[in-house]
Protein backbone atom coordinates (compact mmCIF):
# COMPACT_ATOMS: atom_id res chain seq x y z
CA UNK A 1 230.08 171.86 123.79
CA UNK A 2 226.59 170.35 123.08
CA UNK A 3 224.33 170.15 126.31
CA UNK A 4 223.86 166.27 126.70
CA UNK A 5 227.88 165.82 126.38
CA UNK A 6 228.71 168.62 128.49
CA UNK A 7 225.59 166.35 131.06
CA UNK A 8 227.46 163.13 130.91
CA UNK A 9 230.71 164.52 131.43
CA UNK A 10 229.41 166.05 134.40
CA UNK A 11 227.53 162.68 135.19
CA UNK A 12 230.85 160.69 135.07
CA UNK A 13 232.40 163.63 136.87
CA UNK A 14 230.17 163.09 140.11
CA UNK A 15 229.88 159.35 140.08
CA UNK A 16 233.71 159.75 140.63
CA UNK A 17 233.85 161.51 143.92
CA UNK A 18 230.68 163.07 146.00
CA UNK A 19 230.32 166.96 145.32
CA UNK A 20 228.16 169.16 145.57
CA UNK A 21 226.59 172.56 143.75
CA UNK A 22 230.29 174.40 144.23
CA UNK A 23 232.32 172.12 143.16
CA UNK A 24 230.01 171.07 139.58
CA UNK A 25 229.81 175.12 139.21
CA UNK A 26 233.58 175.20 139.41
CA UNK A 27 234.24 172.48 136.66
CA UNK A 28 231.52 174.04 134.31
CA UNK A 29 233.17 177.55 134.59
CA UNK A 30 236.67 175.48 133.78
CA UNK A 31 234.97 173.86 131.03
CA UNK A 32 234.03 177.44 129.73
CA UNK A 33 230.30 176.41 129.87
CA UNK A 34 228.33 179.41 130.91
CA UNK A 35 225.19 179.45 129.94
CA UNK A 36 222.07 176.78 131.62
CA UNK A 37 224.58 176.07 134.21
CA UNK A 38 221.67 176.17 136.43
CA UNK A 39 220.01 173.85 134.06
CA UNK A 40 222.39 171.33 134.13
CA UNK A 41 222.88 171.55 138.19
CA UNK A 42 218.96 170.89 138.96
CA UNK A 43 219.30 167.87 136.34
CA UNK A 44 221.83 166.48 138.07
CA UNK A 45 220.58 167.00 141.67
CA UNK A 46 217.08 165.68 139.64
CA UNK A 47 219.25 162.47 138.95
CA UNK A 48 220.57 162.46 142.50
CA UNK A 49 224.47 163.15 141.34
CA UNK A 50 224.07 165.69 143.32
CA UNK A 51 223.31 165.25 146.75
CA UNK A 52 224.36 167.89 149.67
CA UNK A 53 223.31 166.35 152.45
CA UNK A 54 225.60 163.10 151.49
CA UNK A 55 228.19 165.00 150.51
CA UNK A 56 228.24 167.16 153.83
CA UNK A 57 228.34 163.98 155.85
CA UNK A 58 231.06 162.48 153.76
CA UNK A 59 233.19 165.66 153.63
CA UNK A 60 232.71 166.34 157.44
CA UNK A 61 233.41 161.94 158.42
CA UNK A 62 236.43 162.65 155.98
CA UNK A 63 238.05 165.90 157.12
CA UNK A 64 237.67 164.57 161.31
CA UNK A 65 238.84 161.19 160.50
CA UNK A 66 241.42 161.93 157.85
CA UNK A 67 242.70 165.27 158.50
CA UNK A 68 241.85 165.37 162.08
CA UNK A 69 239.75 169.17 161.31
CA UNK A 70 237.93 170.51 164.18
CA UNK A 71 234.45 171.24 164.12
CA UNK A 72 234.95 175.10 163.37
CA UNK A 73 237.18 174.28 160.34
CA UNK A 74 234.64 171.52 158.74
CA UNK A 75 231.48 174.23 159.23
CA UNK A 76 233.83 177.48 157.46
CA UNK A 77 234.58 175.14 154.81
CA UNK A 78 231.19 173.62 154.34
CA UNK A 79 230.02 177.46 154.64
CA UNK A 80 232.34 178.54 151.63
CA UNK A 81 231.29 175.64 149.45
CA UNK A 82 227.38 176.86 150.11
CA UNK A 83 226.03 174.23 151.95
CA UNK A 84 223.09 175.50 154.09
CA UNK A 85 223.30 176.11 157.76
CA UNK A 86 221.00 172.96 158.61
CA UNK A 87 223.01 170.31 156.81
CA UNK A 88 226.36 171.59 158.15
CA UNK A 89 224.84 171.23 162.01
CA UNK A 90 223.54 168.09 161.36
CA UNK A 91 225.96 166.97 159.61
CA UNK A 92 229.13 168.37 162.50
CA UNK A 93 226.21 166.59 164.41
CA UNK A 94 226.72 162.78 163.42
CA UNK A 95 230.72 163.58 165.48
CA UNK A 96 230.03 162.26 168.75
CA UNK A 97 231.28 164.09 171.89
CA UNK A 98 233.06 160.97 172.91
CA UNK A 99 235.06 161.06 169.51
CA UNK A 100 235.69 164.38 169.49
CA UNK A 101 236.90 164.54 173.35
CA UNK A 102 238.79 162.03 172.22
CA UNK A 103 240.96 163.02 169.55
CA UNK A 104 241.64 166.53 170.82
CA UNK A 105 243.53 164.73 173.59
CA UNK A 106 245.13 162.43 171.26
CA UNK A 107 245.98 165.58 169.33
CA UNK A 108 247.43 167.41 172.42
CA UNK A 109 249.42 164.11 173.94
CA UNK A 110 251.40 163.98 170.36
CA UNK A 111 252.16 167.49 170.11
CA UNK A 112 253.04 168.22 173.42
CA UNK A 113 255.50 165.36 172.49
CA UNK A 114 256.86 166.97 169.78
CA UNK A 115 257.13 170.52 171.40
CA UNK A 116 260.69 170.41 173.46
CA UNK A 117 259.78 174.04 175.47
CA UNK A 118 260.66 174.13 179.08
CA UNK A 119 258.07 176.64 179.65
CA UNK A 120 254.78 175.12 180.89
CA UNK A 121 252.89 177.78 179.54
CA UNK A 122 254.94 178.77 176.33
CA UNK A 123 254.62 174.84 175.13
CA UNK A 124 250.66 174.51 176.15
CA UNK A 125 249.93 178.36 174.20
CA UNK A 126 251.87 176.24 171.36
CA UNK A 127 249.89 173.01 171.49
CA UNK A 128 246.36 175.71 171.52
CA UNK A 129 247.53 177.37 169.01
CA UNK A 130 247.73 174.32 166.81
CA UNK A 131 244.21 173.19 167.58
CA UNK A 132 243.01 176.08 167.05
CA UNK A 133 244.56 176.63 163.45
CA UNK A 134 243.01 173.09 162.80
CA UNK A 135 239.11 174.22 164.01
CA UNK A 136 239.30 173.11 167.33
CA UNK A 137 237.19 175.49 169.56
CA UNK A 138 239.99 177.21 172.13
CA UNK A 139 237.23 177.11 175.66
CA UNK A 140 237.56 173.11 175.24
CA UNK A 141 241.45 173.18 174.13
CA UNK A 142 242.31 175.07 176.67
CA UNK A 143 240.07 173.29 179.15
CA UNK A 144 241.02 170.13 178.17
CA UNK A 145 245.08 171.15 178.68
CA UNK A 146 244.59 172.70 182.05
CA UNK A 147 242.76 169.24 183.20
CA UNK A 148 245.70 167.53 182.10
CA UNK A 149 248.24 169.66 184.13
């Protein structure tokens, strides 16, 4: 595929949907482009189609608010994609505490009412468990279900 089509494909591809260095390495390899990948990736980034300091802020606002992710699953995911240590904090950073409190306790209130255990402790080791799958750090889980008792 000739360089400045294999460009505005790529162009077209990340005016579509932020991403970052990962996810345009990904598509190239799937396009069976191998060679000035790194080429192409500092053009875009040059062009600002790349951007991973917008598209760490997007993908951690996204993943809290959509998927409800804890802070612990946004960072490993970041952290696989390569994002640097500095954007991820300040990105995990732009989550107030308020927020955050906040939906962890709307996240325990709905599935402790979906959890029919007569066991106090059997149901809240359930309800942990679930936060914690979804990033949530345990400490504040588990602090946050034993103020609730």
């Amino acid at each position: 595929m000739n360089n400045s089509i294999t460009i505005k494909k790529l162009e077209k591809y990340c005016s579509l949907s932020e991403r970052c260095r990962f996810d345009v390495r990904k598509k190239l390899n799937n396009l069976k482009i191998y060679v000035n990948q790194n080429q192409i990736i500092d053009h875009l980034i040059e062009k600002n189609y790349i951007n991973e300091e917008r598209y760490a802020l997007l993908y951690c606002k996204s993943k809290f608010n959509l998927k409800k992710w804890g802070k612990i699953k946004i960072a490993y995911q970041l952290k696989k994609k390569g994002i640097p240590e500095n954007i991820i904090n300040s990105s995990l950073n732009t989550i107030t505490k308020e927020n955050y409190l906040k939906l962890i306790k709307r996240l325990i209130n709905k599935k402790s009412e979906l959890i029919d255990e007569k066991n106090i402790y059997k149901k809240n080791t359930k309800i942990a468990r679930y936060l914690y799958q979804k990033g949530y750090e345990i400490d504040l889980v588990w602090k946050i279900i034993n103020a609730n008792l």
